[in-house]
C-alpha atoms as a PDB file:
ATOM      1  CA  UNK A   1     -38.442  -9.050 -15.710  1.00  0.00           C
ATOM      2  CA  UNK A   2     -37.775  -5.986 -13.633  1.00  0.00           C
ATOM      3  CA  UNK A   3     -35.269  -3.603 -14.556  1.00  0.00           C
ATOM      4  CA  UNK A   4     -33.812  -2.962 -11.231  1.00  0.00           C
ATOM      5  CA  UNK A   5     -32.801  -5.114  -8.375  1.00  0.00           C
ATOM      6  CA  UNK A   6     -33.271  -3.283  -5.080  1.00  0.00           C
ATOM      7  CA  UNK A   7     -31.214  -5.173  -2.335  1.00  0.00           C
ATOM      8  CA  UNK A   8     -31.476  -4.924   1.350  1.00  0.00           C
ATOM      9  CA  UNK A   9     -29.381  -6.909   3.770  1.00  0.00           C
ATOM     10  CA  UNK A  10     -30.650  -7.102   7.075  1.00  0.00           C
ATOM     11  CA  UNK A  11     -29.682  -8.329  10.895  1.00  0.00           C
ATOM     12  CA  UNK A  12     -32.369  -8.029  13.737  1.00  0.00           C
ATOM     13  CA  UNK A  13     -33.625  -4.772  12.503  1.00  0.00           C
ATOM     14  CA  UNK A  14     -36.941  -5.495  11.981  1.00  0.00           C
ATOM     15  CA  UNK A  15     -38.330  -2.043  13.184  1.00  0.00           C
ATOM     16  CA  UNK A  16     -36.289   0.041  10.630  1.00  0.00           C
ATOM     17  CA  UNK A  17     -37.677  -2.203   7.677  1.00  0.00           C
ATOM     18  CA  UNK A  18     -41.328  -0.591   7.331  1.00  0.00           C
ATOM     19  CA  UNK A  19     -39.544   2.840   6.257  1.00  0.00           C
ATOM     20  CA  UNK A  20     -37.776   1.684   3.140  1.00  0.00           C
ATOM     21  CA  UNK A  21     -41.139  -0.516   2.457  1.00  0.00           C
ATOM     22  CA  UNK A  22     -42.997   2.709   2.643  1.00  0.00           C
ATOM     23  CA  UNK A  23     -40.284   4.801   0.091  1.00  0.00           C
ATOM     24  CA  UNK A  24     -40.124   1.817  -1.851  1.00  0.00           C
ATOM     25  CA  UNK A  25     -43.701   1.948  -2.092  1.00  0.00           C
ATOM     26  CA  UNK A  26     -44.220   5.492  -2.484  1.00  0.00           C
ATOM     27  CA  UNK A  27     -41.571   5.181  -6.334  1.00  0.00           C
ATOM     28  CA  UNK A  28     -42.454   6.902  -8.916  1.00  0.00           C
ATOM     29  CA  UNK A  29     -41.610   4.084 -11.152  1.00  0.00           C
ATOM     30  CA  UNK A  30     -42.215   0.461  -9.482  1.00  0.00           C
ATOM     31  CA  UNK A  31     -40.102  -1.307 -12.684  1.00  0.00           C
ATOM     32  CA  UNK A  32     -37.823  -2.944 -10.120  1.00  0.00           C
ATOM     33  CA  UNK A  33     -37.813  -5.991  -7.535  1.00  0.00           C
ATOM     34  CA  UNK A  34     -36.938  -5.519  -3.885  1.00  0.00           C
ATOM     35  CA  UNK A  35     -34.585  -8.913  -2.452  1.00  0.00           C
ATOM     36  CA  UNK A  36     -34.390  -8.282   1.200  1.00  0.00           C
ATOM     37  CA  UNK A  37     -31.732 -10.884   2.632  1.00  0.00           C
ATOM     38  CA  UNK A  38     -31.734 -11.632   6.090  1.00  0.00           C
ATOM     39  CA  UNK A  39     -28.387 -12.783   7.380  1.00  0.00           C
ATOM     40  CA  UNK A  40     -29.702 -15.064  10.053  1.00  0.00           C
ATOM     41  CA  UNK A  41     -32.001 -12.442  12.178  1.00  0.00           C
ATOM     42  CA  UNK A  42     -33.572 -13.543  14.915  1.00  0.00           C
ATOM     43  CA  UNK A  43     -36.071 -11.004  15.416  1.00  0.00           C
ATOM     44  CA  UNK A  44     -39.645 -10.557  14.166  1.00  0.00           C
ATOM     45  CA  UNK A  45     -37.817  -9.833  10.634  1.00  0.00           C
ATOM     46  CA  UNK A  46     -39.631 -12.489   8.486  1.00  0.00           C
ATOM     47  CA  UNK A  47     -43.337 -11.845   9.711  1.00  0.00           C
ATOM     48  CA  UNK A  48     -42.611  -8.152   8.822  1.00  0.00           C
ATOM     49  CA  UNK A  49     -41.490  -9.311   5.249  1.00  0.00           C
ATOM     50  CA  UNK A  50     -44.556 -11.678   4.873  1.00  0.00           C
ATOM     51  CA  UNK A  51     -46.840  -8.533   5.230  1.00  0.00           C
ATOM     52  CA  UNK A  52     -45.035  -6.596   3.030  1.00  0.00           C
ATOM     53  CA  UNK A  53     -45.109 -10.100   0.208  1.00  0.00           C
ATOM     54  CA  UNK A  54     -49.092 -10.316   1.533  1.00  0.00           C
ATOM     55  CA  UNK A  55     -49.590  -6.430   0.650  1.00  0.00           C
ATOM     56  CA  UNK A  56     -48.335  -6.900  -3.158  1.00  0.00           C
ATOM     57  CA  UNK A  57     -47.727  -3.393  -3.712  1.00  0.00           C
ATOM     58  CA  UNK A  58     -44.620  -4.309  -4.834  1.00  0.00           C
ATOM     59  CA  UNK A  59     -42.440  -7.234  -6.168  1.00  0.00           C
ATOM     60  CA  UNK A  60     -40.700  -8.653  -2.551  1.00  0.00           C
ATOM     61  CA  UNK A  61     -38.226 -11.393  -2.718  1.00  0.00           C
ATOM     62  CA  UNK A  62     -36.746 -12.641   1.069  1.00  0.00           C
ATOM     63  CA  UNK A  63     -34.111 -14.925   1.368  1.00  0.00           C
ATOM     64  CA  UNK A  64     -33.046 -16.101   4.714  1.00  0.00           C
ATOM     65  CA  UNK A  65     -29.344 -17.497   5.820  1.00  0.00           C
ATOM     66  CA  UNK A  66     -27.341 -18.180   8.342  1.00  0.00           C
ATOM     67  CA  UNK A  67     -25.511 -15.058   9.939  1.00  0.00           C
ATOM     68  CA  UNK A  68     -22.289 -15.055   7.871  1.00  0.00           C
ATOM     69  CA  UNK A  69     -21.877 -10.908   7.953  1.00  0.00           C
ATOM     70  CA  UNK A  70     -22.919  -8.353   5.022  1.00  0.00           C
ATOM     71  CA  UNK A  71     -20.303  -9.299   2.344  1.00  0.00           C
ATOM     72  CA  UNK A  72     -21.849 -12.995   2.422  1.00  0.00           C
ATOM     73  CA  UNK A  73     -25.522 -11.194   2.176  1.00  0.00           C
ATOM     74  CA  UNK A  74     -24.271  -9.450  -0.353  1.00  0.00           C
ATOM     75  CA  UNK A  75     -22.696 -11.789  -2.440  1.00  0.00           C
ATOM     76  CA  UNK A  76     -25.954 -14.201  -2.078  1.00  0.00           C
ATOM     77  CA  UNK A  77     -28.183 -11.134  -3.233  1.00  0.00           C
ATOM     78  CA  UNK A  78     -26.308 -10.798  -6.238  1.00  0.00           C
ATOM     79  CA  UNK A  79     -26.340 -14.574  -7.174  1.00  0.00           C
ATOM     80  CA  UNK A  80     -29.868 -14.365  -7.022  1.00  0.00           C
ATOM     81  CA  UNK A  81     -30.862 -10.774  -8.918  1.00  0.00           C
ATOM     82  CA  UNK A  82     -32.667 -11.266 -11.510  1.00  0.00           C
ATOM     83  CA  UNK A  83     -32.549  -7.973 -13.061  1.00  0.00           C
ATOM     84  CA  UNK A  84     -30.026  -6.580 -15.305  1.00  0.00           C
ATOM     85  CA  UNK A  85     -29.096  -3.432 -12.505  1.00  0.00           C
ATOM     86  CA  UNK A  86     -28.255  -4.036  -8.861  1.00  0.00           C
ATOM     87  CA  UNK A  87     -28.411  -1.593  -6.270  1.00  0.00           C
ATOM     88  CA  UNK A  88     -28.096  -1.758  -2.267  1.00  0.00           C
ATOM     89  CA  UNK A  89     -30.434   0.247  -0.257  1.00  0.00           C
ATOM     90  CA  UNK A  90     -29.420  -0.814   3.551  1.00  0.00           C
ATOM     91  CA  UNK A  91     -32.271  -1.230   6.166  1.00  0.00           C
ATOM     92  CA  UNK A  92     -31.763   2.006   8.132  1.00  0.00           C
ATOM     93  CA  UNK A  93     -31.380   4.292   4.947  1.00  0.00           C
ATOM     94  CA  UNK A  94     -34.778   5.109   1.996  1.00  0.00           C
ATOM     95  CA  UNK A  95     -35.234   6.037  -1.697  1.00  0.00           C
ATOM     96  CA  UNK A  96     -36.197   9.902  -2.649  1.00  0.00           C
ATOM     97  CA  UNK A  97     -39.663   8.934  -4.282  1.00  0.00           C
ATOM     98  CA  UNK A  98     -37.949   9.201  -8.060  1.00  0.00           C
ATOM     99  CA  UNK A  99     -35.064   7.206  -6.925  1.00  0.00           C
ATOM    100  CA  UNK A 100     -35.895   4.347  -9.140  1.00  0.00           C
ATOM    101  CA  UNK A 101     -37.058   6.936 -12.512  1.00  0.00           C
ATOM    102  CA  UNK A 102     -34.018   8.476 -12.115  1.00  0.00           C
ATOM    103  CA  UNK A 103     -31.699   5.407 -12.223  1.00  0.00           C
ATOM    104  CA  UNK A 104     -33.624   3.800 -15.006  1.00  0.00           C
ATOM    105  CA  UNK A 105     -33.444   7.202 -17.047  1.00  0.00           C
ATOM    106  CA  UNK A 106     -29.825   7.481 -16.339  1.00  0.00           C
ATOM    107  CA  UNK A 107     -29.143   4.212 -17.003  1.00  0.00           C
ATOM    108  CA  UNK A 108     -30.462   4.816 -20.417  1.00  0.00           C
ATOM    109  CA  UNK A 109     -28.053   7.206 -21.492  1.00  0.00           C
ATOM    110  CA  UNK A 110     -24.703   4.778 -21.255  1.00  0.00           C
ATOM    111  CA  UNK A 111     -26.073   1.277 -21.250  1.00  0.00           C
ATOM    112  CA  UNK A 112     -24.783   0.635 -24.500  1.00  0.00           C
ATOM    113  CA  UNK A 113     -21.055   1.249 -23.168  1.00  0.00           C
ATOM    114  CA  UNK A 114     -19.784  -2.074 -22.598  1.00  0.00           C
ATOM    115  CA  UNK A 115     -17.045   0.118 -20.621  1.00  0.00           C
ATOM    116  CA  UNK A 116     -19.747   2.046 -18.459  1.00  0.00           C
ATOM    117  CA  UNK A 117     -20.487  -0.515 -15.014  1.00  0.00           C
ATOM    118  CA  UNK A 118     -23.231   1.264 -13.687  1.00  0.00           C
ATOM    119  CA  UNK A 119     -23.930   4.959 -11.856  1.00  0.00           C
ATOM    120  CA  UNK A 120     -22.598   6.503  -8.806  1.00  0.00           C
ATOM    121  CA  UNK A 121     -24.967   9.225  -7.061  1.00  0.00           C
ATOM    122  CA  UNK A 122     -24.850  10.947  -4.106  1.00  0.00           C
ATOM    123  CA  UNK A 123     -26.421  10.148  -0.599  1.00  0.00           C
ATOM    124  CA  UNK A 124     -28.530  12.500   1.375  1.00  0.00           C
ATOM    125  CA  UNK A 125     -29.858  13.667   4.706  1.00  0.00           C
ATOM    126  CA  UNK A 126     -32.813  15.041   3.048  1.00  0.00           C
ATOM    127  CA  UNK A 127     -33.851  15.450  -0.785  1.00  0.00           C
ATOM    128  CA  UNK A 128     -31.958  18.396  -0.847  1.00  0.00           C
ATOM    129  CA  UNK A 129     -29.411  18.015   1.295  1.00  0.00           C
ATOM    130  CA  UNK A 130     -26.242  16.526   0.295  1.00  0.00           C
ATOM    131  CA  UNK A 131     -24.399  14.250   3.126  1.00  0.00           C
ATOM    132  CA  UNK A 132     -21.572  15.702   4.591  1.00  0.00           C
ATOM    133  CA  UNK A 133     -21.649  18.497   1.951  1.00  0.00           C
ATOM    134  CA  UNK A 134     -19.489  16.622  -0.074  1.00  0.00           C
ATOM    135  CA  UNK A 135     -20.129  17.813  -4.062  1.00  0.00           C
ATOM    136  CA  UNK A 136     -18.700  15.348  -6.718  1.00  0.00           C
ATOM    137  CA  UNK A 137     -15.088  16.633  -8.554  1.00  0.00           C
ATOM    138  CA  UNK A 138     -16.460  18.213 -12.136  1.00  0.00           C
ATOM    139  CA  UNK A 139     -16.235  14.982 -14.242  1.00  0.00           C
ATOM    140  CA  UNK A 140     -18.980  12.578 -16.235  1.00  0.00           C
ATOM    141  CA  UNK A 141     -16.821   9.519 -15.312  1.00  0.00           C
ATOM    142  CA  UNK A 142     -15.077   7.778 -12.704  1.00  0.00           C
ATOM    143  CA  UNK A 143     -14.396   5.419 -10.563  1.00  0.00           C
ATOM    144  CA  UNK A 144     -14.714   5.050  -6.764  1.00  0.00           C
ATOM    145  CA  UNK A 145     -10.536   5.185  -6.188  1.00  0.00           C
ATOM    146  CA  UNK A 146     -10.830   7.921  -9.108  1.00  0.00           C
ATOM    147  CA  UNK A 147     -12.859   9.982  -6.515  1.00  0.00           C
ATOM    148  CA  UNK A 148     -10.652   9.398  -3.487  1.00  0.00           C
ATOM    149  CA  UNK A 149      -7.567   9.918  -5.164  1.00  0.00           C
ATOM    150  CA  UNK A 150      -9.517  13.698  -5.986  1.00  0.00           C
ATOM    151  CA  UNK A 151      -9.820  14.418  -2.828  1.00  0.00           C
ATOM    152  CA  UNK A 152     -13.741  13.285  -2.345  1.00  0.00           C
ATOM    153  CA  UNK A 153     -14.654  11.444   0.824  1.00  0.00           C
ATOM    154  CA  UNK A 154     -18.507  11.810   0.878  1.00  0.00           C
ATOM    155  CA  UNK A 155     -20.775   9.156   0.852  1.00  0.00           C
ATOM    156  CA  UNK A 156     -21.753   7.196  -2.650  1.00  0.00           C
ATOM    157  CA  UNK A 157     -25.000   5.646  -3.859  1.00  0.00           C
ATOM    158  CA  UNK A 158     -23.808   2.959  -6.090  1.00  0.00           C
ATOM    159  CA  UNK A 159     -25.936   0.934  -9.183  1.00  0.00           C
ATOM    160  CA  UNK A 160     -23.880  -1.884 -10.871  1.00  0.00           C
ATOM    161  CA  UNK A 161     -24.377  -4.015 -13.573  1.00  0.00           C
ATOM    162  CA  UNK A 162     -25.669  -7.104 -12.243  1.00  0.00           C
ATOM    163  CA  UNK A 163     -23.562  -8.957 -14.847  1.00  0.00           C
ATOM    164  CA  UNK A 164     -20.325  -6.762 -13.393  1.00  0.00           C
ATOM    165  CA  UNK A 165     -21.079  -7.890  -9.739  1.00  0.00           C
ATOM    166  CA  UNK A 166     -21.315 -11.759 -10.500  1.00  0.00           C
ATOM    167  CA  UNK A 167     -17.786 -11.237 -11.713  1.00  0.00           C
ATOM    168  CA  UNK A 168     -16.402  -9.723  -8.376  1.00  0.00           C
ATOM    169  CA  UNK A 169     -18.017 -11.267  -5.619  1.00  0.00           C
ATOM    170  CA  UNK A 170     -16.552 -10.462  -1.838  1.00  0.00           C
ATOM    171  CA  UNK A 171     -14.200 -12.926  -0.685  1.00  0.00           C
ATOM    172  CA  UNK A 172     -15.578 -15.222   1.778  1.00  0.00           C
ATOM    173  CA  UNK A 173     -12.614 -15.414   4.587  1.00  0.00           C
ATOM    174  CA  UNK A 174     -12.806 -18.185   7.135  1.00  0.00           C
ATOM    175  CA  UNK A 175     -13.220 -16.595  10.769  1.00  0.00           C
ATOM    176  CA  UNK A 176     -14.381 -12.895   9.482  1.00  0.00           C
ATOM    177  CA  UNK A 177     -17.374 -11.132   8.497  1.00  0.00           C
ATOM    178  CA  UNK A 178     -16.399  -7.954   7.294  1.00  0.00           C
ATOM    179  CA  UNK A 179     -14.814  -7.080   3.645  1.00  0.00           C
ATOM    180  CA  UNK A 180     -14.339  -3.294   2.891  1.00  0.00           C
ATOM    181  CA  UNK A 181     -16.906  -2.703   0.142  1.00  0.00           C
ATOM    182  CA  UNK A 182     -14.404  -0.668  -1.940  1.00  0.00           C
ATOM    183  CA  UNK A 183     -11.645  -3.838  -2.306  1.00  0.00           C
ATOM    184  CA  UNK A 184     -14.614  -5.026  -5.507  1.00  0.00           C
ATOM    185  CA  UNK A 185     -15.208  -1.355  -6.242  1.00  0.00           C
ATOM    186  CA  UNK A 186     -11.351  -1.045  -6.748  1.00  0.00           C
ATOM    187  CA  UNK A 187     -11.433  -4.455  -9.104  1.00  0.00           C
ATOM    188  CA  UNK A 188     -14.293  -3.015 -10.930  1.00  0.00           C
ATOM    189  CA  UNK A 189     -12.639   0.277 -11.841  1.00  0.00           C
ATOM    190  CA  UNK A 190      -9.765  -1.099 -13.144  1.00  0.00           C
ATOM    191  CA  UNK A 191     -12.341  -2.182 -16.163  1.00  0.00           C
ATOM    192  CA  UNK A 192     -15.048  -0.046 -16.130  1.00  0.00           C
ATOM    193  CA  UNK A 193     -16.209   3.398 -15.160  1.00  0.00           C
ATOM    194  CA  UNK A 194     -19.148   4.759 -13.416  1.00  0.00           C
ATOM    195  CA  UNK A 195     -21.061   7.729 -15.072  1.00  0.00           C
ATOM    196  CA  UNK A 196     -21.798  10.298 -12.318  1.00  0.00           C
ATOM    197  CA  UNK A 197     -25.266  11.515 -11.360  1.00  0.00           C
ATOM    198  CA  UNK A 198     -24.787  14.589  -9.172  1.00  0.00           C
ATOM    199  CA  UNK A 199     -28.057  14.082  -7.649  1.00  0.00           C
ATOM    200  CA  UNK A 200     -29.198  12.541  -4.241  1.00  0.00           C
ATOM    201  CA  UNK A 201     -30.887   9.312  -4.494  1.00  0.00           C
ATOM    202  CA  UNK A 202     -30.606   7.808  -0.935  1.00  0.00           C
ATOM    203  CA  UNK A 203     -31.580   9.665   2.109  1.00  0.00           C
ATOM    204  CA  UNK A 204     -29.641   7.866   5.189  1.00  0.00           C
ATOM    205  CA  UNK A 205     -28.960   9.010   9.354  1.00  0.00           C
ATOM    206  CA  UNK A 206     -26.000  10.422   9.442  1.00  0.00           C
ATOM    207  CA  UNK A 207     -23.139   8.396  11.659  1.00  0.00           C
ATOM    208  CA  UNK A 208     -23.803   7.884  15.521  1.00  0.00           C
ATOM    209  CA  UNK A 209     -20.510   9.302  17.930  1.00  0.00           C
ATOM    210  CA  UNK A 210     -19.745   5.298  18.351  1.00  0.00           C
ATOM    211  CA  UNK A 211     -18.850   5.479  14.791  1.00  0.00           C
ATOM    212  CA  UNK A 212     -15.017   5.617  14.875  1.00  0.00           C
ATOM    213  CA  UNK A 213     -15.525   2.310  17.498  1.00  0.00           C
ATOM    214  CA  UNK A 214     -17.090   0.598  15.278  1.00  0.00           C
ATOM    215  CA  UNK A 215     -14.485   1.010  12.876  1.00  0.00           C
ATOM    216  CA  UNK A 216     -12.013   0.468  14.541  1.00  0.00           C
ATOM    217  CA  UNK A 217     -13.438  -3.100  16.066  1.00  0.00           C
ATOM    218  CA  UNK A 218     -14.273  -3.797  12.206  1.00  0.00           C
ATOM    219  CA  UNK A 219     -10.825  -3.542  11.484  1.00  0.00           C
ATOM    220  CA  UNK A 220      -9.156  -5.439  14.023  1.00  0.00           C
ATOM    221  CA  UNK A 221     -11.622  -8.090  13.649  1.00  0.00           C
ATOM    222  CA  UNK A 222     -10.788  -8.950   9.749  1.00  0.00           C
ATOM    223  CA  UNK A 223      -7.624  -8.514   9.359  1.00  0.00           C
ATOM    224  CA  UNK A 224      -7.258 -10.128   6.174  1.00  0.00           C
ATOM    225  CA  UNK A 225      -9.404  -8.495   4.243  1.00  0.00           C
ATOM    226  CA  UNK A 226      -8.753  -5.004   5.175  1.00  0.00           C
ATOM    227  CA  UNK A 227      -4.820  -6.779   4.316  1.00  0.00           C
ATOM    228  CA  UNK A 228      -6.479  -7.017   0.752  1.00  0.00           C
ATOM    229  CA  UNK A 229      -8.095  -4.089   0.581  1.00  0.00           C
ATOM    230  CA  UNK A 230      -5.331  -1.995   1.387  1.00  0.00           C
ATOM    231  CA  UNK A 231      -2.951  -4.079  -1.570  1.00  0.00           C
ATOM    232  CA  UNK A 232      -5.301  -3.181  -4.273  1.00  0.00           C
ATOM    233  CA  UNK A 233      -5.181   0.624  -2.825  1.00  0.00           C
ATOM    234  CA  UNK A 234      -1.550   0.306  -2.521  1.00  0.00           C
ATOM    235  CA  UNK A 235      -1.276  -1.397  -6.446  1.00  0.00           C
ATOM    236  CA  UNK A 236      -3.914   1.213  -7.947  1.00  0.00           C
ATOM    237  CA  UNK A 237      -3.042   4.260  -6.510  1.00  0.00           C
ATOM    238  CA  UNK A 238      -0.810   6.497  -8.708  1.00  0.00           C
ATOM    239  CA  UNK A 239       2.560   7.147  -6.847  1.00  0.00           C
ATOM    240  CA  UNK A 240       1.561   9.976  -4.059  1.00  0.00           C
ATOM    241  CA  UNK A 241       1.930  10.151  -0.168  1.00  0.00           C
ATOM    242  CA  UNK A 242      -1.598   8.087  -0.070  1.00  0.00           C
ATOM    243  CA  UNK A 243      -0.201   5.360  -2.353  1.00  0.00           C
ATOM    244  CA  UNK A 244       2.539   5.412   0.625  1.00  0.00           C
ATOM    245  CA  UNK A 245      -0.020   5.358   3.126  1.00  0.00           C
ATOM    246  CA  UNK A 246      -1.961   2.683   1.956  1.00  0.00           C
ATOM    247  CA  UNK A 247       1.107   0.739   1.934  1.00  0.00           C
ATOM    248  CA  UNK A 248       1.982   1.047   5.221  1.00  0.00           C
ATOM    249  CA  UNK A 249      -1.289   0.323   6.487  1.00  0.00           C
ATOM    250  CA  UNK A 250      -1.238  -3.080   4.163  1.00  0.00           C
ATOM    251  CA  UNK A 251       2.006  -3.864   5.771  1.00  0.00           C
ATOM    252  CA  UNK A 252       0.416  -3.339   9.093  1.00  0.00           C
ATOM    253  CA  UNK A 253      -2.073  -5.823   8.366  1.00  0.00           C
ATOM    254  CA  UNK A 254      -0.028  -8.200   6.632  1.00  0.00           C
ATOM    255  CA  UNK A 255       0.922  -8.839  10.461  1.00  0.00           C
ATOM    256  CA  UNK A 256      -2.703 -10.534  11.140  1.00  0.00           C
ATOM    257  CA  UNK A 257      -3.729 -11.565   7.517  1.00  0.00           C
ATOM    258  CA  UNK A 258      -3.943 -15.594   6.731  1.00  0.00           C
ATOM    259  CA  UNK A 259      -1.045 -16.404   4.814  1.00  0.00           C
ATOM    260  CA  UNK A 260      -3.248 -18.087   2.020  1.00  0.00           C
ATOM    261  CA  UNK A 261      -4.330 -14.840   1.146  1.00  0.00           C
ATOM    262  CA  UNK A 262      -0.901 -12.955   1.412  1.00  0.00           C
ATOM    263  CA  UNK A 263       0.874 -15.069  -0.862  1.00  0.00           C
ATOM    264  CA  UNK A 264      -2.237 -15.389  -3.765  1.00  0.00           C
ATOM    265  CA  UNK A 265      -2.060 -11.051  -3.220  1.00  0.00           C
ATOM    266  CA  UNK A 266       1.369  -9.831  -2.400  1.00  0.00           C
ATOM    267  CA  UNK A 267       2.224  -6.255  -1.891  1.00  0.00           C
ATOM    268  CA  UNK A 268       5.015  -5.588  -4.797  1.00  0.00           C
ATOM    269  CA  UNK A 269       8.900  -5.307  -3.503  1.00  0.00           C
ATOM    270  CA  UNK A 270       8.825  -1.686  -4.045  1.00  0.00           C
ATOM    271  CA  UNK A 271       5.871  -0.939  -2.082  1.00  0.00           C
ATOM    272  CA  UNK A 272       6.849  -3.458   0.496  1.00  0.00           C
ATOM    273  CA  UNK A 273      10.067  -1.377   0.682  1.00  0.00           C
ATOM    274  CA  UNK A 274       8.079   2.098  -0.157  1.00  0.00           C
ATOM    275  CA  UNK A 275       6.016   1.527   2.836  1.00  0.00           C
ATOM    276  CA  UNK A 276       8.325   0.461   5.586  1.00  0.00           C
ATOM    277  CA  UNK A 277       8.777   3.852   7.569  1.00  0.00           C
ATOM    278  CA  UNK A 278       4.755   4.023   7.760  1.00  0.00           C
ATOM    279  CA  UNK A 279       4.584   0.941   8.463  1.00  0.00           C
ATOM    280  CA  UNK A 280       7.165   1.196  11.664  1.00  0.00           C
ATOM    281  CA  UNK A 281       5.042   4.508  12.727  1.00  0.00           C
ATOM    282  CA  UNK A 282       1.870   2.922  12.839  1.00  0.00           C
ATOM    283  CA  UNK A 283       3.220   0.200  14.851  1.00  0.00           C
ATOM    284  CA  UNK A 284       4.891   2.194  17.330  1.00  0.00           C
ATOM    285  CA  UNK A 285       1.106   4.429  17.722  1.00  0.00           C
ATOM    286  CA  UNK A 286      -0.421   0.400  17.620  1.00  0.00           C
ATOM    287  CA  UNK A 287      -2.685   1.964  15.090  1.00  0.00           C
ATOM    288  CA  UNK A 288      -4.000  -0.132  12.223  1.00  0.00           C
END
């Protein structure tokens, strides 16, 4: 059995898939399996795949459903990993060509910590090149909320436990596609930490100008799960103006979210309360 799961989720992008074949290829190390899922794609996506499976270079697993969004892709990869580490590599970013040595050798150091859920590296425009300049605070371990709440907002490359991930799946919310990755990040670390490898392992495009669009449309989309994203923030977060913040914005939400969800995850009283005058200033700027 492979160490390493390498996951892909893909959507119609059929011409950005040969480039992670090629870096996945190109590893140093080739102890891992590569489970591309294709969330119904309707694009030459599966003959692409078949040549890649016909080539046998490396292990390639494809799984095809019905377009549900990433978080159901995801959720489906991770039901079906069958290695003990899980890590996504998405089809428009690639691996620096010791990628996979360096997880595995990482890996090696803490994998007898029950406590210790996986690694969290950076993410690159080159090899060398560290996105968005962001450096990682001076600390061995963490967790992704750990890093906000220090003031880091760069871009993370992420290897879990697969055992860790089976336990928090994404919610699968009736009528939306979209679940901010960081609402199971934030279950995780209230468990488990992540030891921190200050060293790039994923070398992605940085963000087109439409970016802040997308976002946007993302959020008013799926409303209830950035609703439960923004409780766990709000819950997690030591008291600070962000805790405040990400009160407000829950409260915001809390407007759109199905009530199913709202009353399985309520915002506390005192954050309810806390978050009030945020709330009524992001309503009067109709922001979310």
């Amino acid at each position: 059995m492979a160490e390493l799961t390498v996951f892909t989720p893909t959507y119609n992008r059929a011409e950005l898939l040969n480039r992670v074949y090629e870096s996945l290829v190109d590893q140093t190390n080739h102890n891992f399996e590569w489970l591309i899922v294709d969330d119904g794609s309707t694009d030459s996506t599966r003959n692409i795949v078949n040549k890649f499976i016909s080539e046998k270079k490396i292990t390639v697993r494809y799984l095809y459903r019905e377009n549900g969004g990433k978080m159901r892709s995801h959720n489906d990869g991770v039901k079906n990993a069958a290695s003990p580490l899980f890590v996504c590599l998405d089809s428009d970013d690639c691996f620096t060509k010791s990628a996979v040595d360096d997880i595995l050798n990482a890996w090696n150091s803490c994998k007898d910590d029950d406590k210790c859920a996986g690694i969290v590296a950076h993410k690159g425009i080159s090899e060398t090149e560290i996105l968005y300049n962001e450096e990682f605070p001076d600390v061995d371990k963490t967790s992704l909320l750990d890093l906000r709440i220090r003031g880091f907002n760069g871009e993370t490359t992420l290897v879990f436990r697969t055992d860790v991930l089976k336990e928090n799946l994404f919610p699968e919310i009736e009528g939306e596609k979209y679940v901010p990755e960081d609402y199971v990040y934030d279950l995780i670390g209230q468990k488990y930490y992540l030891m921190v490898m200050p060293k790039i392992l994923t070398i992605c495009e940085l963000e087109d100008e439409g970016y802040t669009a997308k976002v946007d449309e993302l959020r008013w989309d799926n409303p209830t799960a950035w609703y439960l994203y923004y409780v766990n923030r709000a819950k997690f977060t030591p008291w600070s103006k962000l805790r405040l913040k990400y009160a407000a914005h829950c409260l915001r939400f809390a407007l759109m979210a199905e009530s199913d969800h709202k009353q399985k995850n309520p915002l506390p009283l005192l954050l309810v309360l806390a978050g009030i005058p945020g709330f009524l200033l992001l309503s009067l700027r109709r922001k979310l």
